[in-house]
N, C-alpha and C. Protein backbone atom coordinates (compact mmCIF):
# COMPACT_ATOMS: atom_id res chain seq x y z
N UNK A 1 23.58 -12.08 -11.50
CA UNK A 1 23.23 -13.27 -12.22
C UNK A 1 22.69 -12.84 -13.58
N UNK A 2 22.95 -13.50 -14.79
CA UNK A 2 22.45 -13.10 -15.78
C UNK A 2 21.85 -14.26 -16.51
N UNK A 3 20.62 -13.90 -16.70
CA UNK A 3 20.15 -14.76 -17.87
C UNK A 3 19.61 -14.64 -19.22
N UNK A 4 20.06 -15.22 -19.97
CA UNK A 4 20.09 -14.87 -21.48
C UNK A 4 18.56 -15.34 -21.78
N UNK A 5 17.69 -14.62 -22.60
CA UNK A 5 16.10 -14.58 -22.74
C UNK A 5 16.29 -16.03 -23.45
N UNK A 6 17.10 -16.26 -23.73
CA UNK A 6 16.57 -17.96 -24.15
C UNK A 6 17.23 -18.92 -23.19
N UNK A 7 17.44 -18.83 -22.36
CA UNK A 7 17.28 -19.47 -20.64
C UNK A 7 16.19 -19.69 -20.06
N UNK A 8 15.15 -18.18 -20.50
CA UNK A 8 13.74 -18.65 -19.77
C UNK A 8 12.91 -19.17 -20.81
N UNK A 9 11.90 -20.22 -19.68
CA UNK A 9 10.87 -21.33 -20.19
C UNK A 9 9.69 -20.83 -19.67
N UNK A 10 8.79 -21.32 -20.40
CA UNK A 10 7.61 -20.93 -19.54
C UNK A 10 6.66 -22.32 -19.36
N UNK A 11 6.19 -22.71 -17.95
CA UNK A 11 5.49 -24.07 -17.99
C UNK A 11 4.15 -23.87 -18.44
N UNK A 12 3.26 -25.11 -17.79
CA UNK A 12 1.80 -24.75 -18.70
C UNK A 12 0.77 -23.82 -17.60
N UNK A 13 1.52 -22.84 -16.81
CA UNK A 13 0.98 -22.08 -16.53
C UNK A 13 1.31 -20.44 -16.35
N UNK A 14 1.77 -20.47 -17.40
CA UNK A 14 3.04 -19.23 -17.97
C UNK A 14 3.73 -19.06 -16.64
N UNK A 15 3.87 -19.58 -16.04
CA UNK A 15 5.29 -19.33 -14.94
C UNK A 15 6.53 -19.45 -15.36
N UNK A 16 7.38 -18.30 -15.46
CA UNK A 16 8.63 -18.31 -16.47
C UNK A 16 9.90 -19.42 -15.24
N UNK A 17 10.31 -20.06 -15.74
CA UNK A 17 11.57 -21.07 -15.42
C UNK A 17 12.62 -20.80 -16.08
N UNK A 18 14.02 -20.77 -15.22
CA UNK A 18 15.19 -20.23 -15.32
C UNK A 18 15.86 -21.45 -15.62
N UNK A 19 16.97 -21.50 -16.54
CA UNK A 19 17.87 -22.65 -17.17
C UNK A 19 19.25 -22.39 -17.30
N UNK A 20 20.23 -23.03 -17.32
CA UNK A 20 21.05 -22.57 -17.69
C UNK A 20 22.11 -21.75 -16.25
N UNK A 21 22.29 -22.23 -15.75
CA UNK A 21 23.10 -21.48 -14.40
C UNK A 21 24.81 -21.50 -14.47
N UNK A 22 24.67 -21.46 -15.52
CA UNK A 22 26.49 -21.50 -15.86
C UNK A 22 27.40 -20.47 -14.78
N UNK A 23 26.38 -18.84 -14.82
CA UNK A 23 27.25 -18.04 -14.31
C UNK A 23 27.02 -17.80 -12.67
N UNK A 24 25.74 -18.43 -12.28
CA UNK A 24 25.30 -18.15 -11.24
C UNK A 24 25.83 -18.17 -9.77
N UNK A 25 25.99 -17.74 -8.65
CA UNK A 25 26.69 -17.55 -7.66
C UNK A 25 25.49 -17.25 -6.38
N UNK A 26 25.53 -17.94 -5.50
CA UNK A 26 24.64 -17.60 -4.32
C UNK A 26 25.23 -16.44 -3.43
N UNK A 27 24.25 -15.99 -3.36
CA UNK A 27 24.24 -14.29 -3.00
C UNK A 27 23.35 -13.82 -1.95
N UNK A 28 23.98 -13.33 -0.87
CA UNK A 28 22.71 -13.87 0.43
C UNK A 28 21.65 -12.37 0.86
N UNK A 29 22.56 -11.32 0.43
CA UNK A 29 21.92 -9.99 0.85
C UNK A 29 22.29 -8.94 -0.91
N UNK A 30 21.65 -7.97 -0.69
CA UNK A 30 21.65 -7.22 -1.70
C UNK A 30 22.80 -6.54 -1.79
N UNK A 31 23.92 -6.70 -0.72
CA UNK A 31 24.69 -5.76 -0.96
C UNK A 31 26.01 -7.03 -0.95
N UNK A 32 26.48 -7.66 -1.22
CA UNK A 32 26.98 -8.77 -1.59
C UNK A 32 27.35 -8.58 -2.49
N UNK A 33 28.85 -8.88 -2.90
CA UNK A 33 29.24 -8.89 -4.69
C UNK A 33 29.65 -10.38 -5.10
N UNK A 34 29.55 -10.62 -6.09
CA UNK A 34 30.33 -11.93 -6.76
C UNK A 34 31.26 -11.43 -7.52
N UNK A 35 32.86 -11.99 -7.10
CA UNK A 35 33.81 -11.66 -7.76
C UNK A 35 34.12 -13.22 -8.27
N UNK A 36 34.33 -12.90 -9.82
CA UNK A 36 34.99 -14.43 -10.16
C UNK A 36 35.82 -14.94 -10.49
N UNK A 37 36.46 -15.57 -10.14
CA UNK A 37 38.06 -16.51 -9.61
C UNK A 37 38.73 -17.18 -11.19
N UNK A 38 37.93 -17.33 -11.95
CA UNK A 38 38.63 -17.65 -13.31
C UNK A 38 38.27 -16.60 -14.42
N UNK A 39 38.87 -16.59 -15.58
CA UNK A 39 38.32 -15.98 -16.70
C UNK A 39 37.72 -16.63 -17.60
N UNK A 40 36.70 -15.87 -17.90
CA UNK A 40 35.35 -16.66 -18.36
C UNK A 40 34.65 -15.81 -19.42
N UNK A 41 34.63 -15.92 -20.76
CA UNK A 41 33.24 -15.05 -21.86
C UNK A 41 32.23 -14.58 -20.70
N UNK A 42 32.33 -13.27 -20.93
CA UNK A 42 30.98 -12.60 -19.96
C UNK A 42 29.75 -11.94 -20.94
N UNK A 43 28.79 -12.02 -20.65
CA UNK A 43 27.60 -11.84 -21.78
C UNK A 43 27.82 -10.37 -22.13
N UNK A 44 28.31 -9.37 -22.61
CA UNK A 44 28.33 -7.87 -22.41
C UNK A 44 27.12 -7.40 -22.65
N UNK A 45 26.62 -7.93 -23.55
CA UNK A 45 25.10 -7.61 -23.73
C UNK A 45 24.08 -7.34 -22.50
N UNK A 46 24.25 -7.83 -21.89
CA UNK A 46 23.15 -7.86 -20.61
C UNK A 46 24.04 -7.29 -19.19
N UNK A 47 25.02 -6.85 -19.67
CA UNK A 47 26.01 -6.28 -18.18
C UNK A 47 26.03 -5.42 -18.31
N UNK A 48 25.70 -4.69 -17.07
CA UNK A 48 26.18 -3.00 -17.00
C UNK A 48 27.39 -2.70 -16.71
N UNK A 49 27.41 -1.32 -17.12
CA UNK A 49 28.57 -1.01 -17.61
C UNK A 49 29.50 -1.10 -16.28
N UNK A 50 29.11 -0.98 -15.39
CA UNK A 50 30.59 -0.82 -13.85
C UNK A 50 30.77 -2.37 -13.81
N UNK A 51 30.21 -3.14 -14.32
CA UNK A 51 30.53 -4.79 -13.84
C UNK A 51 30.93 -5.26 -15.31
N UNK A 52 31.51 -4.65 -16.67
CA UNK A 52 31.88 -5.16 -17.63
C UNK A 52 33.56 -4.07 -17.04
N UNK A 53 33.30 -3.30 -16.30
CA UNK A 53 34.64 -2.50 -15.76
C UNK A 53 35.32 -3.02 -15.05
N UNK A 54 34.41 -3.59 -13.95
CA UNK A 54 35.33 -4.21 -13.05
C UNK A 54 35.17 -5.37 -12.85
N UNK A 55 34.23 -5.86 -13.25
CA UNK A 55 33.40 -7.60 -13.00
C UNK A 55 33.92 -7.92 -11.89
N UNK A 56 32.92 -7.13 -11.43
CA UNK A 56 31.81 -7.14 -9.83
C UNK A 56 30.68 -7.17 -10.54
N UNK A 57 29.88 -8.37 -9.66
CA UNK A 57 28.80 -8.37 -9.64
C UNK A 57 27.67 -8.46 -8.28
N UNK A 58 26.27 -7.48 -8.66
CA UNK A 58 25.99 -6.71 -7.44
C UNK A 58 24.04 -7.19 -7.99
N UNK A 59 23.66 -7.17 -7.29
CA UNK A 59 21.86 -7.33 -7.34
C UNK A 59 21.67 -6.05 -8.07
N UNK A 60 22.54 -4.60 -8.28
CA UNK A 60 22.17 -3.80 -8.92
C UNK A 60 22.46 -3.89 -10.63
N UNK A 61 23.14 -4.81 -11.05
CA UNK A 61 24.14 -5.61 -12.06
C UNK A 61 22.35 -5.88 -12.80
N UNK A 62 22.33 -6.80 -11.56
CA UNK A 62 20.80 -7.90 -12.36
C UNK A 62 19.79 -6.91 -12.33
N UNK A 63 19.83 -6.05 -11.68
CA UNK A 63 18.38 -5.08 -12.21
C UNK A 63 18.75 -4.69 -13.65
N UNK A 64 19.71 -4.41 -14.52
CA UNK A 64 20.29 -3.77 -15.00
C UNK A 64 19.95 -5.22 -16.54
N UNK A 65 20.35 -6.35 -15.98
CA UNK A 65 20.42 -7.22 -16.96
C UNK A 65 18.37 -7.88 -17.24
N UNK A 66 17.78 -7.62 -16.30
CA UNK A 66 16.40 -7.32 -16.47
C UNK A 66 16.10 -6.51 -17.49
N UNK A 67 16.13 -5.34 -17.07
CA UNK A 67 16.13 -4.36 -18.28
C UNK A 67 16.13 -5.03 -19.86
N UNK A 68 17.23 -5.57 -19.59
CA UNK A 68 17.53 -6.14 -21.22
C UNK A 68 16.84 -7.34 -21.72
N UNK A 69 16.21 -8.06 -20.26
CA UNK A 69 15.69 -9.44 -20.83
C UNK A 69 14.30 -8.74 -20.87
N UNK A 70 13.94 -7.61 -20.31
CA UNK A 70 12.56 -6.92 -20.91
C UNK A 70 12.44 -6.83 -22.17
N UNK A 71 13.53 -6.07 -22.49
CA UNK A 71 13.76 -5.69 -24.03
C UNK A 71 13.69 -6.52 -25.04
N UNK A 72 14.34 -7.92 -24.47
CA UNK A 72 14.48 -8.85 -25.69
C UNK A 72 12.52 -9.55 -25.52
N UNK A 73 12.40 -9.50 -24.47
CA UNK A 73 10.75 -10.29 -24.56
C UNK A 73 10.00 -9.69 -25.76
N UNK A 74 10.38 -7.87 -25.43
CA UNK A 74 8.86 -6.90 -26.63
C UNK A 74 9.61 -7.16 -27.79
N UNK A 75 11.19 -7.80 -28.34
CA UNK A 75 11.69 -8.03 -29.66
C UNK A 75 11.42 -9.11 -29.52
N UNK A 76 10.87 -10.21 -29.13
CA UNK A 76 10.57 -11.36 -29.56
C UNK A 76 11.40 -12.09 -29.60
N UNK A 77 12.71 -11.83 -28.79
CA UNK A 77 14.78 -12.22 -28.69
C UNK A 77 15.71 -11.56 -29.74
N UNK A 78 15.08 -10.77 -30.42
CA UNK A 78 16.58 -9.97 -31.15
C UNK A 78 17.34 -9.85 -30.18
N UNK A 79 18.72 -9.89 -30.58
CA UNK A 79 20.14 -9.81 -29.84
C UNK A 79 20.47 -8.58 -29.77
N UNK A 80 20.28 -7.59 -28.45
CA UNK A 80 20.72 -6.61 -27.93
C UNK A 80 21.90 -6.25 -28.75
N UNK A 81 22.02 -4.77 -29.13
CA UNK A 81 23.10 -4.34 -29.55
C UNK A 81 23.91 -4.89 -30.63
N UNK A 82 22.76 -5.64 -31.61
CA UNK A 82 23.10 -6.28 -32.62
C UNK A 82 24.88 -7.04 -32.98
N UNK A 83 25.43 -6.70 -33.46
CA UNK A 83 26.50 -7.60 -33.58
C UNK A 83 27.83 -6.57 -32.97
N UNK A 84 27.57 -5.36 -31.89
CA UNK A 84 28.41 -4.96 -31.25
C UNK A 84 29.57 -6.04 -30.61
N UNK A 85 30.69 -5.61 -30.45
CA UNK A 85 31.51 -6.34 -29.65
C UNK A 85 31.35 -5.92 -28.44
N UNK A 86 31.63 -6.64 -27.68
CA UNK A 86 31.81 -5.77 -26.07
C UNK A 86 32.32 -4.38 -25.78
N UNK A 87 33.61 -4.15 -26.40
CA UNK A 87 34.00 -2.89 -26.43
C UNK A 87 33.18 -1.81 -26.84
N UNK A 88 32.81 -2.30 -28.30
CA UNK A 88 31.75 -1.42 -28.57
C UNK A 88 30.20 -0.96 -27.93
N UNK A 89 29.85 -2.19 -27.18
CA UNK A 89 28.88 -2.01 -26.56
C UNK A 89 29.16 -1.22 -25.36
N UNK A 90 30.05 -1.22 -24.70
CA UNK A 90 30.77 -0.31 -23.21
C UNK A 90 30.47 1.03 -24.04
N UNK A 91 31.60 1.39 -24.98
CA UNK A 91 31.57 2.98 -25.19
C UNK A 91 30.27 3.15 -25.67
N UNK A 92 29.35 2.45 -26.49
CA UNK A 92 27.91 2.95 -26.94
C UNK A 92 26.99 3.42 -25.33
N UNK A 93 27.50 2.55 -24.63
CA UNK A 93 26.75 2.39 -22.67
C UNK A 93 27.30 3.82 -22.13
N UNK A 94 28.67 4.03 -21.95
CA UNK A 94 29.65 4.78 -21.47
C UNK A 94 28.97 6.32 -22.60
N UNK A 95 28.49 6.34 -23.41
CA UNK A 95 27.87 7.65 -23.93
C UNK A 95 26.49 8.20 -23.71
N UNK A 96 25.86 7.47 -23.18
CA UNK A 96 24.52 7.58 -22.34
C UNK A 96 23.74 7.12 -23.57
N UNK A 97 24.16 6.27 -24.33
CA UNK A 97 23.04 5.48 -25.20
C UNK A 97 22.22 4.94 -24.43
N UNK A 98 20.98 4.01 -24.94
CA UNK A 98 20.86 3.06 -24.43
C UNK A 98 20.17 2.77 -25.69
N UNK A 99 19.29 1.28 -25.36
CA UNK A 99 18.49 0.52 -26.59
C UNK A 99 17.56 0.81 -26.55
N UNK A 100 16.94 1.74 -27.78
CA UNK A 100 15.54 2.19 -27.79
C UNK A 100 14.47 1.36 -27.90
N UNK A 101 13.18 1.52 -27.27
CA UNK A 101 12.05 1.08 -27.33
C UNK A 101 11.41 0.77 -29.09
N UNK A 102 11.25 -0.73 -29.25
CA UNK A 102 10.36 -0.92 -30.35
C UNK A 102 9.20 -0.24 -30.60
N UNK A 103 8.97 0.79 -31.70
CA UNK A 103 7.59 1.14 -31.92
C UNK A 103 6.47 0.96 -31.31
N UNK A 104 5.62 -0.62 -30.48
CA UNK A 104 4.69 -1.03 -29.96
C UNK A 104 4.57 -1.47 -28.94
N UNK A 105 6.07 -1.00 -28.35
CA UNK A 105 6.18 -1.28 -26.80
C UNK A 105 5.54 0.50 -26.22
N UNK A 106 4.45 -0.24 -25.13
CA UNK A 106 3.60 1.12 -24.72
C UNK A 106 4.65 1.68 -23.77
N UNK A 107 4.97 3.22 -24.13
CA UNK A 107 5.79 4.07 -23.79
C UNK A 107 5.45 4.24 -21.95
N UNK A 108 4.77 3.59 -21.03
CA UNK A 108 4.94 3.88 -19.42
C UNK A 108 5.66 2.32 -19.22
N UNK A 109 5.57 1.70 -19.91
CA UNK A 109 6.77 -0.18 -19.78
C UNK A 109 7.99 0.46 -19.77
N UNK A 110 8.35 1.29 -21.12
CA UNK A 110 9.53 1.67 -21.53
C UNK A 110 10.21 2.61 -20.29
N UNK A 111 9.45 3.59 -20.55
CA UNK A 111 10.01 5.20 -19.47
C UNK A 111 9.74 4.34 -17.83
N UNK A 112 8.93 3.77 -17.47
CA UNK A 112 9.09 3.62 -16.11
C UNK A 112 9.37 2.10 -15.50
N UNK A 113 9.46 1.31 -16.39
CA UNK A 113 10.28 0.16 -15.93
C UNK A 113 11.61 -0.02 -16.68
N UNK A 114 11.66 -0.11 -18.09
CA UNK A 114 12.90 -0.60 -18.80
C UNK A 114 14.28 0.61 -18.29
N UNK A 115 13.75 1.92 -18.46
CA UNK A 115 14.92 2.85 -18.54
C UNK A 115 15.67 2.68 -16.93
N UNK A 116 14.55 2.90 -15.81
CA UNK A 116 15.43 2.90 -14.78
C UNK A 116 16.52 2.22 -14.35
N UNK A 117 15.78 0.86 -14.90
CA UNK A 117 17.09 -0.30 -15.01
C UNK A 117 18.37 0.26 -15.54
N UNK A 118 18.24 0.72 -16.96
CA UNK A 118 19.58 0.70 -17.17
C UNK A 118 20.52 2.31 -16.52
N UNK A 119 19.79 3.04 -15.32
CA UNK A 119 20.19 4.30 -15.21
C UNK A 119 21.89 3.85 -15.06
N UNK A 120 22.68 4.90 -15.31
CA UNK A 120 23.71 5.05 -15.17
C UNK A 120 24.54 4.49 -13.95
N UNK A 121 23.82 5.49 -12.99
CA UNK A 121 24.41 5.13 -11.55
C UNK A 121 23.48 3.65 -10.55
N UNK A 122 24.48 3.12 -10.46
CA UNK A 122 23.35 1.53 -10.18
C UNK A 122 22.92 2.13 -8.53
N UNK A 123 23.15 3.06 -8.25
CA UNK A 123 22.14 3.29 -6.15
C UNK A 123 20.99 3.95 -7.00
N UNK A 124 20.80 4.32 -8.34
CA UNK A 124 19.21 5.20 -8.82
C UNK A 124 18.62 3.74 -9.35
N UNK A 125 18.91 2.73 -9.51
CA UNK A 125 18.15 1.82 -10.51
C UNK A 125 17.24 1.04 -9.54
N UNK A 126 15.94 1.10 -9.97
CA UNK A 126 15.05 0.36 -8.85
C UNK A 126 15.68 -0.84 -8.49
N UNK A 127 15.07 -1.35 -7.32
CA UNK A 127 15.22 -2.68 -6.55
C UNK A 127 13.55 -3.78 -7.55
N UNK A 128 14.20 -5.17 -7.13
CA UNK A 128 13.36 -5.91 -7.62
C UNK A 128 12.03 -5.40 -7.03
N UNK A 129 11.68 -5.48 -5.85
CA UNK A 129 10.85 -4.96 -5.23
C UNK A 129 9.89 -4.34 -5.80
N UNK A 130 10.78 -2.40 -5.98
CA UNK A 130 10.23 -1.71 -6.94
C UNK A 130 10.07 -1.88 -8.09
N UNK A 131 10.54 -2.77 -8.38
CA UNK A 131 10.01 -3.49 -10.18
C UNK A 131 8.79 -3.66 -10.27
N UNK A 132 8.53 -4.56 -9.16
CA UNK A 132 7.43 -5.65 -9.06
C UNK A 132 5.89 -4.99 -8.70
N UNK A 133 6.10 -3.15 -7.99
CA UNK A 133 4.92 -2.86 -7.62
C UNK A 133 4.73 -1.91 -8.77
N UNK A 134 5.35 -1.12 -9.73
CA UNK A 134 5.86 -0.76 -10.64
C UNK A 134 5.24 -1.44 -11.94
N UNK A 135 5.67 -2.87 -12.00
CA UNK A 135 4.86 -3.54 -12.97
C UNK A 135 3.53 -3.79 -13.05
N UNK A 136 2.92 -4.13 -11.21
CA UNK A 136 1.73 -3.93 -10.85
C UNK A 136 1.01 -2.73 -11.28
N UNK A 137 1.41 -1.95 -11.30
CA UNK A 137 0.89 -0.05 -11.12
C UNK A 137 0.52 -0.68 -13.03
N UNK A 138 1.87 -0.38 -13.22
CA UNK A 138 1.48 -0.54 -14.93
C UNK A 138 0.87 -1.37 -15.43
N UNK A 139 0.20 -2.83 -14.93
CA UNK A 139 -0.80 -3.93 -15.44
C UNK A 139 -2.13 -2.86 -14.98
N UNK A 140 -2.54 -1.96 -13.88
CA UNK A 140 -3.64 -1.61 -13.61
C UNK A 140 -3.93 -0.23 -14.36
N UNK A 141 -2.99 0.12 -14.54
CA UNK A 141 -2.90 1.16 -16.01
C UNK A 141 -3.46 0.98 -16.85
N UNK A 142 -2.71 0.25 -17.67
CA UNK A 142 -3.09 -0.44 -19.05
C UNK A 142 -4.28 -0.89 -18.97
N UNK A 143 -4.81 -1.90 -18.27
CA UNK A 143 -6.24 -1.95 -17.39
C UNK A 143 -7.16 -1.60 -17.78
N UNK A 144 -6.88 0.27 -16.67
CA UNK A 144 -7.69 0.88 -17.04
C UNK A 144 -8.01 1.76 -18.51
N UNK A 145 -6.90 1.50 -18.81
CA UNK A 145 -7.11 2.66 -20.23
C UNK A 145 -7.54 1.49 -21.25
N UNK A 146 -7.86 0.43 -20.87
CA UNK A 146 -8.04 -0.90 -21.99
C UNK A 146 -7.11 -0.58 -23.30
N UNK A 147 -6.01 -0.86 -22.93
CA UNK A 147 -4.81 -0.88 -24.05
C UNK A 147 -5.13 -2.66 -24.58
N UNK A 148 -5.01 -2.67 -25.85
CA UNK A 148 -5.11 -3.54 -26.41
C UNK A 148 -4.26 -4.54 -26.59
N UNK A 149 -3.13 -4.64 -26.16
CA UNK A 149 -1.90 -4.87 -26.16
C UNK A 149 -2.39 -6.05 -24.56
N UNK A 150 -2.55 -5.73 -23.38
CA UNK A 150 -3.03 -6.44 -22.49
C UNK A 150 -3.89 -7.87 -22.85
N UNK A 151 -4.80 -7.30 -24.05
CA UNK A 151 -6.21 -8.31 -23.86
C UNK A 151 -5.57 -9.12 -25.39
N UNK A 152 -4.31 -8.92 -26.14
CA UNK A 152 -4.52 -9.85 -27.64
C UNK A 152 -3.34 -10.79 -26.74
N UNK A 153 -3.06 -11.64 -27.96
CA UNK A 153 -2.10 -12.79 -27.47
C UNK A 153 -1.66 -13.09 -28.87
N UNK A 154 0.09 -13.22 -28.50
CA UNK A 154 0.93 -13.50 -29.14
C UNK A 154 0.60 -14.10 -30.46
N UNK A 155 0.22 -14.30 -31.31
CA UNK A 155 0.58 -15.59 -32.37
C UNK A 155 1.41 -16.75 -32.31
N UNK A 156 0.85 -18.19 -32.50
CA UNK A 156 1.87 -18.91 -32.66
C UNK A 156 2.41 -19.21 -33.79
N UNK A 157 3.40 -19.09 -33.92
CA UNK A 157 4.25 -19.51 -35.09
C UNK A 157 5.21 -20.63 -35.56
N UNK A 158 4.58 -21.38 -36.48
CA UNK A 158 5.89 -22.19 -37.22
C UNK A 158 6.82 -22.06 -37.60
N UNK A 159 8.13 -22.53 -37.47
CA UNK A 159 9.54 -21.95 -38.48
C UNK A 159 9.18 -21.63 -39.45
N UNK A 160 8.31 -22.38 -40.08
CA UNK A 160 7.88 -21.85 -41.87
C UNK A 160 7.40 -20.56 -41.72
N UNK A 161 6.42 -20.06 -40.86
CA UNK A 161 6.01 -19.02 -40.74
C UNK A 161 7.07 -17.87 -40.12
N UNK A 162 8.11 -17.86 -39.60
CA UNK A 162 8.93 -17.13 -39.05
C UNK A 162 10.03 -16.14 -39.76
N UNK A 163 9.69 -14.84 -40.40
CA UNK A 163 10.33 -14.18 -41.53
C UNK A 163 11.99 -13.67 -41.31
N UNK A 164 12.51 -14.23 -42.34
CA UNK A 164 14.06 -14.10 -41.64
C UNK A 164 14.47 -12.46 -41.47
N UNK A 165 14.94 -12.41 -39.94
CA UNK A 165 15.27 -11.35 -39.72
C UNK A 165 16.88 -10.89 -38.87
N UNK A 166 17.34 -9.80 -39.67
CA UNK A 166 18.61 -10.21 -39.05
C UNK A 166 18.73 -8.72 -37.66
N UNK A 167 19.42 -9.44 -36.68
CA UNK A 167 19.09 -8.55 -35.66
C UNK A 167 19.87 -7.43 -36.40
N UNK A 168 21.42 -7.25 -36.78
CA UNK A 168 21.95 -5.85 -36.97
C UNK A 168 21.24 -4.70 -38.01
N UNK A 169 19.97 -5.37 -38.74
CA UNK A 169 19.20 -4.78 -39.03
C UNK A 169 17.92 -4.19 -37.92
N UNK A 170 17.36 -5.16 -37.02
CA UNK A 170 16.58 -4.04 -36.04
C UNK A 170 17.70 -3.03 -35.23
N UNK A 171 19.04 -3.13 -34.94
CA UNK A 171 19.73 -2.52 -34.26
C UNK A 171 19.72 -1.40 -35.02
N UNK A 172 20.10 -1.49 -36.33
CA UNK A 172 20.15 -0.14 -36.84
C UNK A 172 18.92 0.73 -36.77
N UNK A 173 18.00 0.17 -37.23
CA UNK A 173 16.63 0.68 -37.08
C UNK A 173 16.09 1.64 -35.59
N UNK A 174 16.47 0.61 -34.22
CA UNK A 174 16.14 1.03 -32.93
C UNK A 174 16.83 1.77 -32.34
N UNK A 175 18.67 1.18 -32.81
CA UNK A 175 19.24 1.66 -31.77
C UNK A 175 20.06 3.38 -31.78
């Protein structure tokens, strides 16, 4: 299942809400694939690379497309892989690229939640599960080392206030 970071909502108790179920498919066990019966624009951006190969899709797919909706949260939604085409985004994937960490994303988010996601082989990429105690570990981290990043909060911003930025410029920059 993939969801594009501007799919999720958050209500008035930051509980993030999912929108948008265009691609979605009920899926009963983890080892379950969704194969799909028409041809359809597939997001490449947020697909790993064996399911932009074969489009199969696997619960190891969505660990994979996590990863990326991590990524777009610490960019604030820049568009992954800036104005790559799909193709281009496969062989950039297919060379052991991946999308580097923004400057102020704290480097144990990056190295021990974002990367595993996108490991190569989807039987090494954590399970939600291991996300989730993983993310825990790293909220009591940060915690303890009183990273500052934990205790500030976002800015809100007006369109007026919002400086135009074009993603294939952070791509070049990050990626």
């Amino acid at each position: 299942m993939f969801h594009l970071t501007q799919h999720l909502q958050l209500d008035a108790e930051l509980n993030i809400k999912i929108g948008d179920f265009g691609l979605c498919r009920r899926v009963s066990d983890e080892y379950q694939v969704y194969l799909p019966t028409t041809h359809r624009e597939l997001p490449f951006a947020w697909m790993a690379p064996e399911a932009i190969d074969s489009e199969k899709f696997t619960f190891k797919n969505d660990v994979w497309a996590y990863g990326i909706v991590m990524w777009e949260l610490i960019t604030r939604g820049l568009n992954p892989y800036g104005n790559m085409t799909g193709n281009q985004v496969l062989r950039f994937l297919q060379s052991g690229q991946r999308l580097q960490a923004p400057p102020y994303t704290p480097e144990q988010l990056y190295n021990q939640i974002i990367l595993p996601c996108w490991d190569e082989d989807p039987e090494r990429r954590p399970s939600f599960s291991q996300l989730l105690q993983e993310l825990d570990n790293l909220v009591v981290s940060l915690q303890r080392n009183n990273l500052q990043q934990l205790s500030s909060r976002y800015e809100k911003l007006s369109p007026r206030n919002v400086p135009s930025i074009r993603s294939q410029d952070i791509f070049n920059r990050y990626c």
